[in-house]
N, C-alpha and C. Protein backbone atom coordinates (compact mmCIF):
# COMPACT_ATOMS: atom_id res chain seq x y z
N UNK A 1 -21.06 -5.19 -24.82
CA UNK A 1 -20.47 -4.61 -26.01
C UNK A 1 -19.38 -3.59 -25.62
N UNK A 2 -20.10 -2.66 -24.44
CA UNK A 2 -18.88 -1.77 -24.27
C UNK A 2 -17.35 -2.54 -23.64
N UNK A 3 -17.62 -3.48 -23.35
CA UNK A 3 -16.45 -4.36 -22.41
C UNK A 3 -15.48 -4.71 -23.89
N UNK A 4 -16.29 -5.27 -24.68
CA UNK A 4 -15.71 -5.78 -26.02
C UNK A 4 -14.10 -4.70 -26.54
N UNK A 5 -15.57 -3.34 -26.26
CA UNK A 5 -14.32 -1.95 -26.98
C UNK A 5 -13.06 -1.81 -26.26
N UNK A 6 -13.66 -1.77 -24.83
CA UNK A 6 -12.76 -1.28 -24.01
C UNK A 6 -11.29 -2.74 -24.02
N UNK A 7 -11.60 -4.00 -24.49
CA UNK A 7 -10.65 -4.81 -24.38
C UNK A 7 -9.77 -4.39 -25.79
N UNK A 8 -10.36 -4.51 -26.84
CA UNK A 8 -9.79 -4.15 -27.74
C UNK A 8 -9.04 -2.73 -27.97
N UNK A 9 -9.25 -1.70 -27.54
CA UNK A 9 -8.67 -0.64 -27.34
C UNK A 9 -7.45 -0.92 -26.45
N UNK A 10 -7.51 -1.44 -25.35
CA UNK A 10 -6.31 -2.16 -24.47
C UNK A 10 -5.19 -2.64 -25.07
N UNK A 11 -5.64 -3.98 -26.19
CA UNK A 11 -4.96 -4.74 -26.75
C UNK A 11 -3.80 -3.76 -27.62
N UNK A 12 -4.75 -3.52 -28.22
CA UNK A 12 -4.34 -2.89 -29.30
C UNK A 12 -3.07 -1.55 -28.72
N UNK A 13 -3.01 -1.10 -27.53
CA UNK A 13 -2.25 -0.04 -27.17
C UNK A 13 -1.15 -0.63 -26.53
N UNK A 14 -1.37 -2.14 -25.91
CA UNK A 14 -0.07 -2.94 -25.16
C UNK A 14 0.47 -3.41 -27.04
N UNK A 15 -0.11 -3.91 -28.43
CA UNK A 15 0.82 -4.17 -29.23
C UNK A 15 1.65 -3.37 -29.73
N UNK A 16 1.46 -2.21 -29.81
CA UNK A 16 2.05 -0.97 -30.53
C UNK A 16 3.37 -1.00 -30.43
N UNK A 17 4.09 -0.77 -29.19
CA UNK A 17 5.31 -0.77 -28.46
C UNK A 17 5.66 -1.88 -29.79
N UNK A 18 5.61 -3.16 -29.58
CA UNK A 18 5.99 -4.39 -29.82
C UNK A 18 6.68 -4.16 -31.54
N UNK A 19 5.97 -3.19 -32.60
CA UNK A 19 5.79 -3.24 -33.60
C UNK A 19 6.39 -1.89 -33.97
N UNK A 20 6.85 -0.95 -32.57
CA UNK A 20 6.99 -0.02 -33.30
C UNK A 20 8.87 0.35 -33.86
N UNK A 21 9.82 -0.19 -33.78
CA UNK A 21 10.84 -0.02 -34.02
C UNK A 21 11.42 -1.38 -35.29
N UNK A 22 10.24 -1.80 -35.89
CA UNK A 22 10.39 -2.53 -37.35
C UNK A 22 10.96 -2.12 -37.91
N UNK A 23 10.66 -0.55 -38.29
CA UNK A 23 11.23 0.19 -39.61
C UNK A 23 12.90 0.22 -39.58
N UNK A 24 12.97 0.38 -38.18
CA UNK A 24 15.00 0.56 -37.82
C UNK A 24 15.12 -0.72 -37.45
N UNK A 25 14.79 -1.92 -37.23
CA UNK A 25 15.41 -3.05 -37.75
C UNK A 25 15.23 -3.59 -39.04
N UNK A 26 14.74 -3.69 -39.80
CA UNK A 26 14.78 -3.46 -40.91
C UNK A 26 16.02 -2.67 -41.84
N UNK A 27 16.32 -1.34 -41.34
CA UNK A 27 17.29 -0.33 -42.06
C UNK A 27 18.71 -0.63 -41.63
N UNK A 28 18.68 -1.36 -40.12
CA UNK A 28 19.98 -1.81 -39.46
C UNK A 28 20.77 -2.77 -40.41
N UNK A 29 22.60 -2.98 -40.11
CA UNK A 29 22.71 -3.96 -40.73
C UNK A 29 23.20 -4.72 -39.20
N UNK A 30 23.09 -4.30 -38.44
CA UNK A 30 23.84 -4.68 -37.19
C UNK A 30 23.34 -3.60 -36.12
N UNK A 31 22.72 -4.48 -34.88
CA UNK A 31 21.94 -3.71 -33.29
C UNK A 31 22.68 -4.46 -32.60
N UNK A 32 23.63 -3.58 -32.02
CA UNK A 32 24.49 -3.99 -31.05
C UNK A 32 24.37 -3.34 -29.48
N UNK A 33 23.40 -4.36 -28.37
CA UNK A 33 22.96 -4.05 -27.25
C UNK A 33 24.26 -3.60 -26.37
N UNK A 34 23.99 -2.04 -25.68
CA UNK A 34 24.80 -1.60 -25.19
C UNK A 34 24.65 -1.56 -23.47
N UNK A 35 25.75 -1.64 -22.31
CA UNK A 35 25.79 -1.82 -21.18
C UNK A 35 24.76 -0.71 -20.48
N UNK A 36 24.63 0.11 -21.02
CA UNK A 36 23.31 0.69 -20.18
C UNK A 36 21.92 0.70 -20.60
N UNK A 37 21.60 -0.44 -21.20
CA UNK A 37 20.53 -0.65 -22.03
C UNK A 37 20.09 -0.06 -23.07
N UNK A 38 20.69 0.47 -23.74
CA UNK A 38 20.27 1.16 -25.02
C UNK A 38 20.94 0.45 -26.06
N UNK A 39 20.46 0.71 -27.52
CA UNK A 39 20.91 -0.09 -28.67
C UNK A 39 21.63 1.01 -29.75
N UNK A 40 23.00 0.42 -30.33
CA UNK A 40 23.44 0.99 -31.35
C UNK A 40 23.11 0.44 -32.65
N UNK A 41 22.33 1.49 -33.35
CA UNK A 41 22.24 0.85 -34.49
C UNK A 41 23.07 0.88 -35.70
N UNK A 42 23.87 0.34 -36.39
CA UNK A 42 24.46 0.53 -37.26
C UNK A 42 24.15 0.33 -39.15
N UNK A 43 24.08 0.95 -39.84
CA UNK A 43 22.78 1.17 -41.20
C UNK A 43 23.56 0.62 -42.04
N UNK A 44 22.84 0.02 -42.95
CA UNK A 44 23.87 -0.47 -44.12
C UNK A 44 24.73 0.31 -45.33
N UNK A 45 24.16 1.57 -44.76
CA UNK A 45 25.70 2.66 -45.64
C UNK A 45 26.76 2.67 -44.62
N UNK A 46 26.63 2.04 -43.56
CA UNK A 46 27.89 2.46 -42.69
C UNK A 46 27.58 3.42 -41.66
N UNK A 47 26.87 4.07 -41.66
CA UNK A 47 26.27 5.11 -40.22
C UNK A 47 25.47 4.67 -39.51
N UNK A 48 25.47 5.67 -38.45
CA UNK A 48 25.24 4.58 -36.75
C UNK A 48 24.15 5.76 -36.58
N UNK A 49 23.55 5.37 -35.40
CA UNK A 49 22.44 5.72 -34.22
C UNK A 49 22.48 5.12 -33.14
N UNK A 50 22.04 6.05 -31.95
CA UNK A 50 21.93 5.53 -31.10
C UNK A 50 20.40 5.55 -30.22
N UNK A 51 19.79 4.55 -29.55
CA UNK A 51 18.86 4.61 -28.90
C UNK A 51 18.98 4.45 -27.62
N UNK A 52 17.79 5.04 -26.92
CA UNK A 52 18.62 5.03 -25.25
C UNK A 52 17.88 3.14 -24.58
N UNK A 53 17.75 3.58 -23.55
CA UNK A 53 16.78 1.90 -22.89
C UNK A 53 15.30 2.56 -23.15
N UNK A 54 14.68 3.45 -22.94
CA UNK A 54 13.63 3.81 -23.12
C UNK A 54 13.02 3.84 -24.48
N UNK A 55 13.44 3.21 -25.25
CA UNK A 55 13.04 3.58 -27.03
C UNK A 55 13.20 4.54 -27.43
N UNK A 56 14.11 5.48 -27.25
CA UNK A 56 14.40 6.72 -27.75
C UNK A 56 16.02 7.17 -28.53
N UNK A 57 15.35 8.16 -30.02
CA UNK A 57 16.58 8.35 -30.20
C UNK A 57 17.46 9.64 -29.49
N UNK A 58 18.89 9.23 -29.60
CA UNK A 58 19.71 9.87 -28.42
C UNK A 58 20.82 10.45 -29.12
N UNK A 59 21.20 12.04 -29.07
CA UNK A 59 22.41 12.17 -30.24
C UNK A 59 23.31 11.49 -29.29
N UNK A 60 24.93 11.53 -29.97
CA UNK A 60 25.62 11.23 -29.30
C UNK A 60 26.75 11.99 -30.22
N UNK A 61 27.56 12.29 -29.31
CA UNK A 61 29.13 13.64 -29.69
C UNK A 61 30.05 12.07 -30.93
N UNK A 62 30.06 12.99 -32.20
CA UNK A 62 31.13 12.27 -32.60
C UNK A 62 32.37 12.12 -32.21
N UNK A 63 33.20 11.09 -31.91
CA UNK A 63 34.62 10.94 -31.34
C UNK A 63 34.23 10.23 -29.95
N UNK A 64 33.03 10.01 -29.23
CA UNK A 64 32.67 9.76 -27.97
C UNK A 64 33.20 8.18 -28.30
N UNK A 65 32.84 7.36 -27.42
CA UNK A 65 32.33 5.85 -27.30
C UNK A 65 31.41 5.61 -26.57
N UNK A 66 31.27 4.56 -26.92
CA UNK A 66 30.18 3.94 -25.85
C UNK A 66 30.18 2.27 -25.75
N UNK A 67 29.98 1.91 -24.62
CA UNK A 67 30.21 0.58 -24.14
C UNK A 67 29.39 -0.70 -24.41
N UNK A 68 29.51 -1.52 -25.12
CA UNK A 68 28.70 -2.78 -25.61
C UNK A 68 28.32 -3.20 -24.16
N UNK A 69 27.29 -4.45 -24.21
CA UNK A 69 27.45 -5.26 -23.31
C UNK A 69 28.20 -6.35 -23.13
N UNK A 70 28.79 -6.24 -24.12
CA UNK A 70 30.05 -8.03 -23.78
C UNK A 70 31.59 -6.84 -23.81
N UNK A 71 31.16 -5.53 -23.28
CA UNK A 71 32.58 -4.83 -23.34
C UNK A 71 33.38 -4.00 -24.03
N UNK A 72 32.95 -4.55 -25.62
CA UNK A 72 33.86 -3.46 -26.05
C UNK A 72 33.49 -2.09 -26.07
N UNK A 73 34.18 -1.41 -26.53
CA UNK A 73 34.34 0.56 -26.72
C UNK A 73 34.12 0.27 -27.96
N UNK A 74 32.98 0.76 -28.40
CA UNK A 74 33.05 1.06 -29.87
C UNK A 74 32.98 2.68 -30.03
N UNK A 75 33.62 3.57 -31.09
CA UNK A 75 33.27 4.68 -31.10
C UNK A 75 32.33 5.11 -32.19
N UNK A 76 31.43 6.25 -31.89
CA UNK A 76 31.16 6.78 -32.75
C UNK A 76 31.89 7.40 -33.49
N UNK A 77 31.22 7.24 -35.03
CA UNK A 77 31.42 7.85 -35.86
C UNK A 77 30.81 8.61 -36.91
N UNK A 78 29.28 8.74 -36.60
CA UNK A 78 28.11 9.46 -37.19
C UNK A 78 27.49 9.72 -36.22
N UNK A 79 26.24 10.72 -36.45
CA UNK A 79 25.26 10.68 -35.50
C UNK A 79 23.80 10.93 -36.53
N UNK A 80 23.43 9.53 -37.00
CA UNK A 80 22.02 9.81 -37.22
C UNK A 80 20.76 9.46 -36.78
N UNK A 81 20.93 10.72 -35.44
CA UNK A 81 19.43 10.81 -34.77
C UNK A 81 18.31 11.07 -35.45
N UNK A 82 18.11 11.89 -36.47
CA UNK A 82 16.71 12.26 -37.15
C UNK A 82 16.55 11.24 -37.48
N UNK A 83 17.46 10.38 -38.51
CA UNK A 83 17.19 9.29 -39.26
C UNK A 83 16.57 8.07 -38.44
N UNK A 84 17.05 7.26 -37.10
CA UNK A 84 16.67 6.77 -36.02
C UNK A 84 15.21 7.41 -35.80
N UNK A 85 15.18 8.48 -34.88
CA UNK A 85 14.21 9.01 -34.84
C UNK A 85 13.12 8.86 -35.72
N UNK A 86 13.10 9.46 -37.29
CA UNK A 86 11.97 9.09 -38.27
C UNK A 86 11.37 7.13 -38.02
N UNK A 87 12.73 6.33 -38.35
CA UNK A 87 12.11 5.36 -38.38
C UNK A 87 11.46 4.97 -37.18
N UNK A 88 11.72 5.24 -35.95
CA UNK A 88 11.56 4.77 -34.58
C UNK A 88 10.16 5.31 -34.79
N UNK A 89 9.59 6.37 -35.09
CA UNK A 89 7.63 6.76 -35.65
C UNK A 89 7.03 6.11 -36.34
N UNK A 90 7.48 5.31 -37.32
CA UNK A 90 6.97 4.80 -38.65
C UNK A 90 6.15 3.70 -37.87
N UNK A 91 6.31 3.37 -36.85
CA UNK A 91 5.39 1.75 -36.24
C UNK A 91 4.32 2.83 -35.81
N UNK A 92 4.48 4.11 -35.33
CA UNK A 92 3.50 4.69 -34.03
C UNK A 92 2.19 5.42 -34.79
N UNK A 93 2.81 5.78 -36.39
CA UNK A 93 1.43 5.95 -37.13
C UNK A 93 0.78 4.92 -37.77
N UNK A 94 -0.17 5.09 -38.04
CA UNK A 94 -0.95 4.09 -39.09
C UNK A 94 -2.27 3.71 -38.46
């Protein structure tokens, strides 16, 4: 029985990750994978976020750019980290 818990407790902590950045795909209208592994998200009012490779949100200086992976420079032009941030939690409670 205790083997039972201990698998299910396992399981259940490798799915989390998997489920937890729904809420910001969902809110995205466009995740555009960037050359150092992190993702820009762009929202359907038109404002952006950025996440790093680690699942994290990351401010970033308005006026900066940052580099796609097929190349281009896109620049910023918002920075909504809280907003990123909130949704990037919404998988990690419940």
């Amino acid at each position: 029985m205790k083997s039972y818990i201990v698998l299910a407790t396992l399981l259940g902590a490798l799915s989390a990750p998997v489920f937890a950045g729904d809420a910001a795909v969902q809110a995205a209208k466009e995740m555009i994978p960037l050359a150092d592994g992190g993702t820009l998200y762009i929202f359907k009012d038109g404002l952006m976020a950025q996440e790093d490779r680690f699942g994290r949100a990351t401010y970033q200086k308005i006026g900066t750019s940052v580099v796609a992976k097929d190349g281009r420079n896109i620049a910023i032009t918002s920075n909504e980290v809280a907003r990123l941030y909130s949704l990037l939690q919404k998988g990690h409670r419940g």
